[in-house]
N, C-alpha and C. Protein backbone atom coordinates (compact mmCIF):
# COMPACT_ATOMS: atom_id res chain seq x y z
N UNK A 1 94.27 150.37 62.15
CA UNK A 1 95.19 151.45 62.47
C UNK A 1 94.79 152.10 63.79
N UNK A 2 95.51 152.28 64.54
CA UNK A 2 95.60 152.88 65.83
C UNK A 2 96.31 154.71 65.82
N UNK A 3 95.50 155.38 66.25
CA UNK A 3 96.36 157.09 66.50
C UNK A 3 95.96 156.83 67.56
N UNK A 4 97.85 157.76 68.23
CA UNK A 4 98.10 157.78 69.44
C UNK A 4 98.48 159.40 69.78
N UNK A 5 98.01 159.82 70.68
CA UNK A 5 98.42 161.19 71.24
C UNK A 5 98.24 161.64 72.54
N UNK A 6 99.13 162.70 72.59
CA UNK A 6 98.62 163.36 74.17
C UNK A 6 98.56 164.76 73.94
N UNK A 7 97.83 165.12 75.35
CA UNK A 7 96.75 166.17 75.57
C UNK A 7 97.30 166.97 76.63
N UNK A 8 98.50 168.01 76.66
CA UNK A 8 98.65 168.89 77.51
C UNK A 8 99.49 167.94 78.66
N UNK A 9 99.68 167.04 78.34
CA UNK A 9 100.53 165.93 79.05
C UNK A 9 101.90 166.47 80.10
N UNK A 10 101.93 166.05 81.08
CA UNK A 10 102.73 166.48 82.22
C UNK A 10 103.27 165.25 82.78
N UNK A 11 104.19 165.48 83.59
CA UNK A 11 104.88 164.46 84.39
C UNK A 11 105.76 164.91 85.38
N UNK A 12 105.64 163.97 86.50
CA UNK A 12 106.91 164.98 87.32
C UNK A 12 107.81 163.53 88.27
N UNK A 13 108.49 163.40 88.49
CA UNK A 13 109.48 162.66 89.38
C UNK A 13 109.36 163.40 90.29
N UNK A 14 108.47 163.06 91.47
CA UNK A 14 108.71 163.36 92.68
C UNK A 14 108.31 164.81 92.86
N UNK A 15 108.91 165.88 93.22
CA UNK A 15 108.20 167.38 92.91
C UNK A 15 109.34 167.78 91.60
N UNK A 16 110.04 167.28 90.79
CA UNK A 16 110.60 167.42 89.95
C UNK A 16 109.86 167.30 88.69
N UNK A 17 109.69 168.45 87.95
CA UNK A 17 108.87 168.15 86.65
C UNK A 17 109.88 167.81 85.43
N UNK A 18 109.42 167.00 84.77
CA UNK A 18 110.09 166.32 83.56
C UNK A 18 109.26 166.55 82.37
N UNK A 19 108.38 166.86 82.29
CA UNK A 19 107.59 166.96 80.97
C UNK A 19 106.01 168.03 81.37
N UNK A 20 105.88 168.93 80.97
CA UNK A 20 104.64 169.82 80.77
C UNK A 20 104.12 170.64 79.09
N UNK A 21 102.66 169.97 79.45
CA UNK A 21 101.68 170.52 78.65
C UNK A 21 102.07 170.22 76.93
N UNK A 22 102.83 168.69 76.94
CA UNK A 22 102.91 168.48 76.06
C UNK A 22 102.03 167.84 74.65
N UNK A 23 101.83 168.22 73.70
CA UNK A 23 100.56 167.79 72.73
C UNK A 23 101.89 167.43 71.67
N UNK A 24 101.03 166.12 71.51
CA UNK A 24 101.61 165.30 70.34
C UNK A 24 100.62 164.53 69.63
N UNK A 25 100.40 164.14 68.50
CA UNK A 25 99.60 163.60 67.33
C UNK A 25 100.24 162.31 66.29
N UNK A 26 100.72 161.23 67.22
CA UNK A 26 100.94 160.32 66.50
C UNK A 26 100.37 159.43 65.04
N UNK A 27 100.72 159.42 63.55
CA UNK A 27 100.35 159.02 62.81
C UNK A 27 100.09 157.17 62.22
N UNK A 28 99.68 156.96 62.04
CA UNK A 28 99.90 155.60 61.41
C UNK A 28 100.60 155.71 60.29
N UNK A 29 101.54 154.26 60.02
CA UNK A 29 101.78 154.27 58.68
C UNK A 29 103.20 155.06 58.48
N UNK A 30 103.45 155.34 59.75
CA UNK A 30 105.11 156.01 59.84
C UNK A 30 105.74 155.73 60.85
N UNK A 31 107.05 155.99 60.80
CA UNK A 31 108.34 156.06 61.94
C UNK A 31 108.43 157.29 62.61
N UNK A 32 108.07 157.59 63.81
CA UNK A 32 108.20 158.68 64.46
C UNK A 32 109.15 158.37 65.61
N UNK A 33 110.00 159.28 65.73
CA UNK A 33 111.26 159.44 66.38
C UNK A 33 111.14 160.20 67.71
N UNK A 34 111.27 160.07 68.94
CA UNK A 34 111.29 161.23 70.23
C UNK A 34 113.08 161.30 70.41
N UNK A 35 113.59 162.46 70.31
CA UNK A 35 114.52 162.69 70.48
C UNK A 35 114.49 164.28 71.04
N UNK A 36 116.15 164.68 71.84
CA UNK A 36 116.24 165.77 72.52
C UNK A 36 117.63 165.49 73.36
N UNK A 37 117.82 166.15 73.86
CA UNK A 37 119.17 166.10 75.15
C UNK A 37 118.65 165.20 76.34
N UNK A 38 119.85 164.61 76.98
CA UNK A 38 119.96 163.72 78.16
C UNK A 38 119.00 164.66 79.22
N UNK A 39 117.86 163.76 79.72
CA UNK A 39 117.22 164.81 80.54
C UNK A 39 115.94 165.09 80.13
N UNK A 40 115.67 164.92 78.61
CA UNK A 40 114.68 165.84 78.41
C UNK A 40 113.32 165.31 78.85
N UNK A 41 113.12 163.99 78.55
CA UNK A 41 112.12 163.09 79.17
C UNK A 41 111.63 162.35 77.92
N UNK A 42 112.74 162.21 76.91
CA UNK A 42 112.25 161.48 75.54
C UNK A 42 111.45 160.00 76.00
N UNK A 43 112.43 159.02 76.92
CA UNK A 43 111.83 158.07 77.54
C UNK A 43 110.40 158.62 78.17
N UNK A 44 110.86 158.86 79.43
CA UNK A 44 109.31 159.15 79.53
C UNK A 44 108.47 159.54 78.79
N UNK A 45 108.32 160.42 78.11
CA UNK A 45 107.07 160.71 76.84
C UNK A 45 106.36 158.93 76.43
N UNK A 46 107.72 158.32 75.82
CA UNK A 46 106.77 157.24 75.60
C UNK A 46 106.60 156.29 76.51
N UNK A 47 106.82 156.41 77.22
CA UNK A 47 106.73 155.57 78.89
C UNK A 47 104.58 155.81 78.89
N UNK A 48 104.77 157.31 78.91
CA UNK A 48 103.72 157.65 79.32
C UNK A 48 102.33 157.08 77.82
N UNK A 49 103.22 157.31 76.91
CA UNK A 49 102.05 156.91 75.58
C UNK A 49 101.60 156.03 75.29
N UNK A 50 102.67 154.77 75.70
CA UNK A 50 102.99 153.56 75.84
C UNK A 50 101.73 152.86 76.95
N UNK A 51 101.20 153.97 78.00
CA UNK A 51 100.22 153.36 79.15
C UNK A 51 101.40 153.07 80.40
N UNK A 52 102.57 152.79 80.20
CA UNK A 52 103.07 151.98 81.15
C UNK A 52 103.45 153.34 82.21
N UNK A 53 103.49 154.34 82.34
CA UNK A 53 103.18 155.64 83.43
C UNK A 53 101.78 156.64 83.38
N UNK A 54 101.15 156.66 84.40
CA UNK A 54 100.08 157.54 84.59
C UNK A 54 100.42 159.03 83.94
N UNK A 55 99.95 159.79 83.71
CA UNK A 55 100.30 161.57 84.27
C UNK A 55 99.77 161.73 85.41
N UNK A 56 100.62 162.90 85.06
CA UNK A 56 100.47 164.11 86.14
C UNK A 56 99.28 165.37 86.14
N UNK A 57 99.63 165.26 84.94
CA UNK A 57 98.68 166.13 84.32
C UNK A 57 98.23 165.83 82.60
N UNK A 58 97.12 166.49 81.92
CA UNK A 58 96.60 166.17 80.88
C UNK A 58 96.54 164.55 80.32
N UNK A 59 96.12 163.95 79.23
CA UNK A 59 96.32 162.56 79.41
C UNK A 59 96.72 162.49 77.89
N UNK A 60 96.44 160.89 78.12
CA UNK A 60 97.33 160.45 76.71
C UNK A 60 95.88 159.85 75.80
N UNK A 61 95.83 159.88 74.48
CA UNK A 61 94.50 159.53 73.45
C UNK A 61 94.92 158.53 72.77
N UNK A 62 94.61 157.25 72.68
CA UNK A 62 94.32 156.44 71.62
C UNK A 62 92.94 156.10 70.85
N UNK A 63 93.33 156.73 69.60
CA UNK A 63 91.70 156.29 68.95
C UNK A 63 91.00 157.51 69.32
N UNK A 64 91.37 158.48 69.89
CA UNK A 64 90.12 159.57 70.67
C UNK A 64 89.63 159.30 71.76
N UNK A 65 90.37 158.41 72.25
CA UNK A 65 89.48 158.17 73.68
C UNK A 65 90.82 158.32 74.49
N UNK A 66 90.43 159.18 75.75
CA UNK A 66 91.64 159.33 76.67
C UNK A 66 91.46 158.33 77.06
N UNK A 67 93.06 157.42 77.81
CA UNK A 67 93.20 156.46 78.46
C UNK A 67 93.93 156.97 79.47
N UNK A 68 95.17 157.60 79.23
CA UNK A 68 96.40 157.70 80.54
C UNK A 68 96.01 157.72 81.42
N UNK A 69 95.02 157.71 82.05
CA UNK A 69 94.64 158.18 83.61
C UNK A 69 93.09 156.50 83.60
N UNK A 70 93.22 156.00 82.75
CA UNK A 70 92.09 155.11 82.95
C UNK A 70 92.88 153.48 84.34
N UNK A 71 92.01 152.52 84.71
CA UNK A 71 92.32 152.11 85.85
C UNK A 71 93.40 151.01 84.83
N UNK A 72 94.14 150.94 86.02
CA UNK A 72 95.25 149.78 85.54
C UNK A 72 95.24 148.67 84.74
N UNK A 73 94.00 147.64 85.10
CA UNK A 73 93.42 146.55 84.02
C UNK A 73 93.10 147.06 83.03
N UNK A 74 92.41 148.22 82.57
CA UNK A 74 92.26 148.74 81.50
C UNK A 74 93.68 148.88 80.66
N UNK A 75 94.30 149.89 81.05
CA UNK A 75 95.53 150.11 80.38
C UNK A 75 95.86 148.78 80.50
N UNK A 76 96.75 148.25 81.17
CA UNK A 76 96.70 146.45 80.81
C UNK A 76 96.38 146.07 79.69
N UNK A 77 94.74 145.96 79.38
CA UNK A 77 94.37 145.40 78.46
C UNK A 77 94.83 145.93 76.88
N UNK A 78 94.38 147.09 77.32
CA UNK A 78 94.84 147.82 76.15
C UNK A 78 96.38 147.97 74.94
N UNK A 79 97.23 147.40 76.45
CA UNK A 79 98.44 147.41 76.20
C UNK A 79 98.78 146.31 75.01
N UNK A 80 98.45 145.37 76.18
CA UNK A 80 98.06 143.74 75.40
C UNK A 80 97.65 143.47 74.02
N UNK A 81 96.45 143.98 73.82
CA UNK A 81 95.62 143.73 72.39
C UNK A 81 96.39 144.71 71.15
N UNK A 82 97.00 145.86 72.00
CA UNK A 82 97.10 147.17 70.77
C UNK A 82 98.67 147.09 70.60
N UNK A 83 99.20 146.64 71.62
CA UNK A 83 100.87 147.26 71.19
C UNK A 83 101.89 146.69 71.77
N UNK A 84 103.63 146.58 71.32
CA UNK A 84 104.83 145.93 71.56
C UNK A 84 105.08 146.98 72.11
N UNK A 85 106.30 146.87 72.64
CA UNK A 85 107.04 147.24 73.56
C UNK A 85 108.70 146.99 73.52
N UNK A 86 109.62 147.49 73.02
CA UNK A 86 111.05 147.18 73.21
C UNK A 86 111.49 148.21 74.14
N UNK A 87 111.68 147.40 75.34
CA UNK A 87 112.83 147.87 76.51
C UNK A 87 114.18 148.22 75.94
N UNK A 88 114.89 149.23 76.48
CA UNK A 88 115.83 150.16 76.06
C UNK A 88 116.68 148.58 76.81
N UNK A 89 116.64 148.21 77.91
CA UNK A 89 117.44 146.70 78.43
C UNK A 89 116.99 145.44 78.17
N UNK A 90 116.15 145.44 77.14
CA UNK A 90 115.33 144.10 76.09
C UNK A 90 114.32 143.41 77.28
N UNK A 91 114.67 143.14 78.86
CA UNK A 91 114.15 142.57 79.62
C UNK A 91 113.35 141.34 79.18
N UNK A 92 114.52 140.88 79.12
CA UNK A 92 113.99 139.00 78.69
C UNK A 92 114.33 138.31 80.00
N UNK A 93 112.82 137.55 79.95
CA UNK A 93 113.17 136.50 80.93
C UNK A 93 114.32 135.26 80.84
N UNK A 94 115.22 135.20 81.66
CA UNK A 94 116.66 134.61 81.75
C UNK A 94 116.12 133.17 82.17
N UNK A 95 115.20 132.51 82.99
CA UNK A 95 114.96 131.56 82.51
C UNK A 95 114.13 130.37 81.25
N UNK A 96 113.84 131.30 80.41
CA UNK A 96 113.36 130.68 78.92
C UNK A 96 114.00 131.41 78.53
N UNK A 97 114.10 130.13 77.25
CA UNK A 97 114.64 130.08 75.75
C UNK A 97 114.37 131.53 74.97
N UNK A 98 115.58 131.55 74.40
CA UNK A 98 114.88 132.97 73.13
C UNK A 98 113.27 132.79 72.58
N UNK A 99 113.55 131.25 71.88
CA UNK A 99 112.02 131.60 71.26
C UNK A 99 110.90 131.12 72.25
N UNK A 100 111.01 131.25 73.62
CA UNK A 100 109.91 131.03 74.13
C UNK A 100 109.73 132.94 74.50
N UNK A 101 111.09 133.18 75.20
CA UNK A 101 110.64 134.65 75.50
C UNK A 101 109.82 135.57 73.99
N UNK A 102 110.16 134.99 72.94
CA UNK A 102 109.40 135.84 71.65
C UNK A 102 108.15 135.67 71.82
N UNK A 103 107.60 134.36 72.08
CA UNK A 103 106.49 133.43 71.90
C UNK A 103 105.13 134.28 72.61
N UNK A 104 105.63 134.66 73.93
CA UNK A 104 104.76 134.78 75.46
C UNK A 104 104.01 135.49 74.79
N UNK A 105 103.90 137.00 74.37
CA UNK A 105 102.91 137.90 73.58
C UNK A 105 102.14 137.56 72.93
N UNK A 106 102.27 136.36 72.33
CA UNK A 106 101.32 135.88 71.31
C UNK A 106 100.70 134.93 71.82
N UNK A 107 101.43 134.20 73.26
CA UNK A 107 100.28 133.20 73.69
C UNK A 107 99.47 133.45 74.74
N UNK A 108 99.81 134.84 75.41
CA UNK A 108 99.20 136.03 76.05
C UNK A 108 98.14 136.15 75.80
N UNK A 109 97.83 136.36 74.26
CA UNK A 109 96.69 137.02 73.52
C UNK A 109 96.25 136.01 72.83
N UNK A 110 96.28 134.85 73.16
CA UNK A 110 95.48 133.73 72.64
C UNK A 110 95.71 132.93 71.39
N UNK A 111 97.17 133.13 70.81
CA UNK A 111 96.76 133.07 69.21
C UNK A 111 97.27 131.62 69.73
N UNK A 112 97.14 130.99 68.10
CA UNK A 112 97.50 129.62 68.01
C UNK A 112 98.55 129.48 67.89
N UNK A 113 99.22 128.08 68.91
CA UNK A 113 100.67 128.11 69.23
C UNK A 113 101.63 127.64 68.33
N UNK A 114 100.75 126.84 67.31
CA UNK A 114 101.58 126.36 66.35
C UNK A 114 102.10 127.50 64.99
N UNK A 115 101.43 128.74 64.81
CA UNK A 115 101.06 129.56 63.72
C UNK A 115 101.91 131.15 64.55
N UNK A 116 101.84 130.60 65.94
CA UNK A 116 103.07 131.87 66.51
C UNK A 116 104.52 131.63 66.97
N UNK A 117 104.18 130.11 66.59
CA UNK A 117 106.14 129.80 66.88
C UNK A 117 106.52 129.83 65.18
N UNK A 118 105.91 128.97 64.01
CA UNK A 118 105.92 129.89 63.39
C UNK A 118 106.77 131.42 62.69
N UNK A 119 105.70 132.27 63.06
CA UNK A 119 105.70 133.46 63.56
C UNK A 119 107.34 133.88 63.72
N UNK A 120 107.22 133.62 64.99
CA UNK A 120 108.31 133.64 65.59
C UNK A 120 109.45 133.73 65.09
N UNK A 121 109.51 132.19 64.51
CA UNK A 121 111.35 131.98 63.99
C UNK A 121 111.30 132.50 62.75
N UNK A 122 110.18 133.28 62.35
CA UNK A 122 110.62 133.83 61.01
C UNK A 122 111.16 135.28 61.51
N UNK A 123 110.63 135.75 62.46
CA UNK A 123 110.94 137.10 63.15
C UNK A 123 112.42 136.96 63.45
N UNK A 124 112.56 135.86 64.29
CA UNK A 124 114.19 135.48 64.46
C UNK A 124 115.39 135.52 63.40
N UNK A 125 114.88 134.32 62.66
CA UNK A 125 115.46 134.66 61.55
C UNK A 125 115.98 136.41 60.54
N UNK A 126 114.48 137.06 60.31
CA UNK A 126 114.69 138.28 60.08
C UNK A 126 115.85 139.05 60.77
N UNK A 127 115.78 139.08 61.97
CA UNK A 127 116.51 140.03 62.58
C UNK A 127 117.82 138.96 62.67
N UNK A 128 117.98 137.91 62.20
CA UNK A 128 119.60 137.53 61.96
C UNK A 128 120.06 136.87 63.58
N UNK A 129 119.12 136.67 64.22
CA UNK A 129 119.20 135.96 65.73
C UNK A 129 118.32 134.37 65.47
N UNK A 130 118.00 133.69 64.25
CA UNK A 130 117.36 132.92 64.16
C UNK A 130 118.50 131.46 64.73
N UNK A 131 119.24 131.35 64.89
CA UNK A 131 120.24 130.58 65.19
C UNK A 131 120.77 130.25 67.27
N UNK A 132 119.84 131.41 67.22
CA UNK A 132 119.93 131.74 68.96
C UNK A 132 118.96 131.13 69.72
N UNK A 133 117.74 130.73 68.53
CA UNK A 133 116.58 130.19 69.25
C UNK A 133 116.54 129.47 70.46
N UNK A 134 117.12 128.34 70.57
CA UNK A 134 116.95 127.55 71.74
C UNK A 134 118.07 127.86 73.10
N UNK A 135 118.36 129.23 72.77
CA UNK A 135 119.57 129.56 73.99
C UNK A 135 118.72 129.89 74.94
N UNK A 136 119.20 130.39 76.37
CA UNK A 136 118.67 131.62 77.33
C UNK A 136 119.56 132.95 77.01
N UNK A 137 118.66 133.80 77.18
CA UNK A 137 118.98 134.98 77.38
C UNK A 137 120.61 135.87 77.84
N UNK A 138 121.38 134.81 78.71
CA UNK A 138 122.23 134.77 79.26
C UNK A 138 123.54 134.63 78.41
N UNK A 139 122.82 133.36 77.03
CA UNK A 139 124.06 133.03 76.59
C UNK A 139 124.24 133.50 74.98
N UNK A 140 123.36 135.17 74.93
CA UNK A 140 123.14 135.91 74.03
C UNK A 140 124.18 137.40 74.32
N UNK A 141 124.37 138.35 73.11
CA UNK A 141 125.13 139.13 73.48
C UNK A 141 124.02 140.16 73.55
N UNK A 142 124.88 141.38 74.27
CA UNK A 142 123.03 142.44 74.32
C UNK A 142 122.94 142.71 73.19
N UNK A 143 123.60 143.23 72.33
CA UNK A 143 123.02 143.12 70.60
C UNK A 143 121.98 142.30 69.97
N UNK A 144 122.45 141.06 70.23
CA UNK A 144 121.39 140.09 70.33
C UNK A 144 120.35 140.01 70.89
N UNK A 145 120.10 140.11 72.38
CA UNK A 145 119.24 140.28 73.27
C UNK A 145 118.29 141.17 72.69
N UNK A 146 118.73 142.28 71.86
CA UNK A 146 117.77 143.54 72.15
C UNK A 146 117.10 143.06 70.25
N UNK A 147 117.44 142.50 69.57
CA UNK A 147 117.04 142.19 68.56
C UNK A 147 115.72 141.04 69.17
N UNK A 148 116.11 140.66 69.93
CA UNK A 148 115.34 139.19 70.67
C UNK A 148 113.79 140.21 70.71
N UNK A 149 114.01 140.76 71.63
CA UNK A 149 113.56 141.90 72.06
C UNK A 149 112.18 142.45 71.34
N UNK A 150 112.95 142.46 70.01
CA UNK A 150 112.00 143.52 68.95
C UNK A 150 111.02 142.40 68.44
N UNK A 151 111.78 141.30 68.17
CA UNK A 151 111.22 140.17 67.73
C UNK A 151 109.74 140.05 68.46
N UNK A 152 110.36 139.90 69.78
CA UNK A 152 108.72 139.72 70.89
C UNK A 152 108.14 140.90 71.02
N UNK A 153 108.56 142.10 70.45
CA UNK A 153 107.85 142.93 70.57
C UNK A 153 106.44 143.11 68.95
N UNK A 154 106.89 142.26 67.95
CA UNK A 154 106.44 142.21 66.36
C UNK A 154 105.69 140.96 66.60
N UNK A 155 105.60 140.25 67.74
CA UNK A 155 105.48 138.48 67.21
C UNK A 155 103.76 138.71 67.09
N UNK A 156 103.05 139.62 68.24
CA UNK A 156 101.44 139.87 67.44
C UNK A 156 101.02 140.39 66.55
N UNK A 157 102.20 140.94 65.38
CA UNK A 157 101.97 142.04 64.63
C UNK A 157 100.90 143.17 65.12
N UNK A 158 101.46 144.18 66.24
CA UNK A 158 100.63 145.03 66.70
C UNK A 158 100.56 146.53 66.04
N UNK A 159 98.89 146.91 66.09
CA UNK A 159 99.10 148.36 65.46
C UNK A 159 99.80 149.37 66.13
N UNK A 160 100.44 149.05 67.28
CA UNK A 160 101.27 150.24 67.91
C UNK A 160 102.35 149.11 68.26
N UNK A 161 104.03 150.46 68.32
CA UNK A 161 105.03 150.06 68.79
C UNK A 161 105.46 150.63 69.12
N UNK A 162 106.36 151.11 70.29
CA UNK A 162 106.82 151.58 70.91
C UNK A 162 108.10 150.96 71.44
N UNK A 163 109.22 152.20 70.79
CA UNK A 163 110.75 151.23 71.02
C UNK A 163 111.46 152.39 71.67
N UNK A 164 112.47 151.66 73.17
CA UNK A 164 112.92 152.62 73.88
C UNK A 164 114.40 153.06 73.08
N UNK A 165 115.08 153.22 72.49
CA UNK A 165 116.31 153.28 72.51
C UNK A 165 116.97 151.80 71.51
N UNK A 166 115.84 150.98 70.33
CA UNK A 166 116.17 149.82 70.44
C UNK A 166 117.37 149.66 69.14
N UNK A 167 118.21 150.49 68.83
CA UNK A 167 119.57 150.14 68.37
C UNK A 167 120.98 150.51 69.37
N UNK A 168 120.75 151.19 70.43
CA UNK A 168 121.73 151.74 71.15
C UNK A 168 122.68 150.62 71.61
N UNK A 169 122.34 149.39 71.45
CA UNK A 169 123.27 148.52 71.69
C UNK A 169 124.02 147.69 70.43
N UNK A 170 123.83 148.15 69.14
CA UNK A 170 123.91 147.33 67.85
C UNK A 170 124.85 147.97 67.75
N UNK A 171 125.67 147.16 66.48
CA UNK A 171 126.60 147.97 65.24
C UNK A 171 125.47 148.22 64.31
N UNK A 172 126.56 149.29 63.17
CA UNK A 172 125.75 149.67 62.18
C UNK A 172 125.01 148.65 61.40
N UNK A 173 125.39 147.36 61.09
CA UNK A 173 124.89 146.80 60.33
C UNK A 173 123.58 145.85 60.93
N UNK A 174 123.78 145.60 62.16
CA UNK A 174 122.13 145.40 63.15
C UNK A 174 121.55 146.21 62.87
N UNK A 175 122.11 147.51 63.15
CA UNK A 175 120.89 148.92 63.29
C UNK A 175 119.72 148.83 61.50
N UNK A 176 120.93 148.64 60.48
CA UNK A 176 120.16 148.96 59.58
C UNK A 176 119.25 147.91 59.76
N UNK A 177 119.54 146.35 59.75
CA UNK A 177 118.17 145.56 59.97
C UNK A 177 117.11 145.87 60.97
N UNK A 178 117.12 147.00 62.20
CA UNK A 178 116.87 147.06 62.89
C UNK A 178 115.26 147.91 62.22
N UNK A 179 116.12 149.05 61.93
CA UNK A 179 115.34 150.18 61.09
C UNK A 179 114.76 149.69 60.15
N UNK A 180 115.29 148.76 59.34
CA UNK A 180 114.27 148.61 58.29
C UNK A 180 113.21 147.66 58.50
N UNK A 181 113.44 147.02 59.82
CA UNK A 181 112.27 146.33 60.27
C UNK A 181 110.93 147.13 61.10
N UNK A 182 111.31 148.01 61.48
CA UNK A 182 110.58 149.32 61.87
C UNK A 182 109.94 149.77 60.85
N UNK A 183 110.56 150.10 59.46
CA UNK A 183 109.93 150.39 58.35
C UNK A 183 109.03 150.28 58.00
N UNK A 184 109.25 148.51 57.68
CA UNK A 184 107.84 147.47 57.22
C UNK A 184 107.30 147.32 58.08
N UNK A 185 107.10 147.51 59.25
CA UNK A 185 105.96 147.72 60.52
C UNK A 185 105.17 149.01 59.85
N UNK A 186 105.64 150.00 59.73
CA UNK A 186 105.23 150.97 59.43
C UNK A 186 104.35 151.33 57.93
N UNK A 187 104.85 150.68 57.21
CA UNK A 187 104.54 150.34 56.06
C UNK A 187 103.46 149.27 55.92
N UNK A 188 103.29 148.63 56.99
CA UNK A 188 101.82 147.59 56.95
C UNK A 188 100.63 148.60 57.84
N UNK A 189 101.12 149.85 58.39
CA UNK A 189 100.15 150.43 58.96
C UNK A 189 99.84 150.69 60.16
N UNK A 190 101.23 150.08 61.26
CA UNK A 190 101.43 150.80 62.33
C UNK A 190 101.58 151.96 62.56
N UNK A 191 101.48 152.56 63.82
CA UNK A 191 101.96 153.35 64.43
C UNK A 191 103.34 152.90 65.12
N UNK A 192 104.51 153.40 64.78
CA UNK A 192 105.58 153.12 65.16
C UNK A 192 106.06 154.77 65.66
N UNK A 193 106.90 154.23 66.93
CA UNK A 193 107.16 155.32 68.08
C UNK A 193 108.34 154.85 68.71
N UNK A 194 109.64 155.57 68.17
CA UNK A 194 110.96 155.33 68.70
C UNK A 194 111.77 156.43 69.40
N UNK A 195 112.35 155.95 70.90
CA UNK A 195 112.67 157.16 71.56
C UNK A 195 114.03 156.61 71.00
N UNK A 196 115.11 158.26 70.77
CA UNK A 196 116.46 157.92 70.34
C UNK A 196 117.29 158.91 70.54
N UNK A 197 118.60 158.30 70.57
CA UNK A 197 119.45 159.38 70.67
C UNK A 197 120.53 159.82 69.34
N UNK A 198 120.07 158.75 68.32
CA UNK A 198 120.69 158.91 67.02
C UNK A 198 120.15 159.73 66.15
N UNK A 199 121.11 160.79 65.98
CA UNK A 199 120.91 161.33 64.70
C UNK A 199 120.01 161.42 63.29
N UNK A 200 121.39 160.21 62.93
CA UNK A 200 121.17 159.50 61.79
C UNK A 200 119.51 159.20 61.49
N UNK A 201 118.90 158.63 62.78
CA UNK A 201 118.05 157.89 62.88
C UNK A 201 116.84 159.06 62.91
N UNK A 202 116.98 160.28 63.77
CA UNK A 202 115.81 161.01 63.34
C UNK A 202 115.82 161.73 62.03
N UNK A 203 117.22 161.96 61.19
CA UNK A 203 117.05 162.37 59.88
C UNK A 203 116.31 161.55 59.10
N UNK A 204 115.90 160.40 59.15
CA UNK A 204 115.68 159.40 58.30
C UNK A 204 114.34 159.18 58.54
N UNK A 205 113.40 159.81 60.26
CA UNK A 205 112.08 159.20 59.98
C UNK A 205 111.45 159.95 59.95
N UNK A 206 110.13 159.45 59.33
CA UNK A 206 108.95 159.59 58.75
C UNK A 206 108.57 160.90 59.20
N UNK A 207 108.68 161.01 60.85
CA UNK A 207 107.79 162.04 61.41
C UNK A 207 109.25 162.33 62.42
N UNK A 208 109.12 163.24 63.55
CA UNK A 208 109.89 163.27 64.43
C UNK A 208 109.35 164.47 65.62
N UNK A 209 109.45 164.28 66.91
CA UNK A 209 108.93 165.18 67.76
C UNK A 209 109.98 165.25 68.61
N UNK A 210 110.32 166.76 69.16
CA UNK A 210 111.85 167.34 69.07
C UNK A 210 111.82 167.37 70.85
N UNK A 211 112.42 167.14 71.86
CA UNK A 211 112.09 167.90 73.50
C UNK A 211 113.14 168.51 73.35
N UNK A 212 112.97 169.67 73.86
CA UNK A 212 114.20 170.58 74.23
C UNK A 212 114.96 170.16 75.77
C-alpha cells in the first residue's frame, strides 16, 4: 500500500496562481474523487500528486517521504514502479496495436511478456474492448480509446492510480464498468485518485476532496 499526500502545495501558471497551500491525505483501499468548478485546478492537483508537475510551493508525500520537488529520474522512477496514469485524452500511441499500447507498462518494468499479454487481454476483455486488440488506436472510438487507456494504466497492477477525467468520454453503461473497475483496484488496496466533473461519481466515492 502506498499513501499519497501534499504539504501546503502551490502551483502557479506563469505568475497566475492555480492552487495554494493545499494539504491533502490520500488513503489506500479507496476511491477518492478531486472535483470543483472549471478552473479550479482539480487536474492539476493530480498532475502535481501524480509527480508529472513540480510545485511551486510546499511538496507532494508518498510513503512520508517528500518527492514533488525531488530530481526528474527520481520521480521517473517512482512513477514507473508505484503508479498508472489515465490521460483525460487516453494518449495512445497511434502507431501500435491496442494490446501492444496496454502491454508497454509492464514491459517497462520488466515483467514477463508472456504473463503480461496475458494480463492484458484479460484487462481488455474486462473493460469490454477485448475484441479491439489487434487494431491501432485510430481505428477505435474515444470511448474505446480511453477504456484502452485504463487498461494500460491496471496492466502492472499498481498501488497508485491516478485517473484524469477517465469516463468523460463514455456512456452510462462504460462508465459503470469503468467505476467498478476503479472499485476493485481499490478494493485490492490501492490508492485510487480520480479528477472529475461528475456528480454522480463524487456521491458514490469512498473519499472526496472538494476545490472551490
Amino acid at each position: 500500500m502506498t499513501r499519497v499526500g501534499a504539504q501546503r502545495l502551490g502551483f502557479t501558471y506563469g505568475k497566475v496562481p492555480v492552487l495554494a497551500d493545499v494539504d491533502v491525505a490520500l488513503e489506500p483501499g479507496a476511491v477518492t474523487t478531486l472535483s470543483g468548478p472549471s478552473g479550479s485546478g482539480k487536474s492539476t492537483l493530480l498532475y502535481l500528486l501524480a509527480l508529472l508537475l513540480r510545485p511551486a510551493s510546499g511538496d507532494v508525500v508518498w510513503d512520508g517521504r517528500p518527492v514533488g520537488r525531488a530530481a526528474d529520474g527520481e520521480r521517473a522512477r517512482l512513477r514507473a514502479s508505484l503508479s498508472g496514469f489515465v490521460f483525460q485524452d487516453a494518449m495512445l500511441d497511434p502507431s501500435r496495436t491496442v494490446l501492444d499500447n496496454v502491454l508497454e507498462p509492464a514491459l517497462y518494468a520488466g515483467l514477463d511478456r508472456r504473463a503480461a499479454g496475458r494480463r492484458a487481454r484479460d484487462l481488455l476483455d474486462e473493460l469490454g474492448v477485448g475484441h479491439r486488440a489487434d487494431h491501432r488506436p485510430g481505428e477505435v472510438s474515444g470511448g474505446q480509446a480511453q477504456r484502452v487507456a485504463l487498461c494500460r494504466a491496471l496492466v502492472t497492477d499498481p498501488p497508485v492510480l491516478f485517473c484524469d477525467e477517465p469516463t468523460g468520454n463514455l456512456d452510462r453503461d462504460a462508465t459503470e464498468v469503468v467505476w467498478a473497475a476503479l472499485g476493485a483496484c481499490a478494493d485490492r488496496g490501492a490508492t485510487v485518485v480520480v479528477a472529475t466533473h461528475d456528480l454522480d461519481l463524487v456521491a458514490r466515492a469512498g473519499a472526496r476532496v472538494v476545490l472551490a
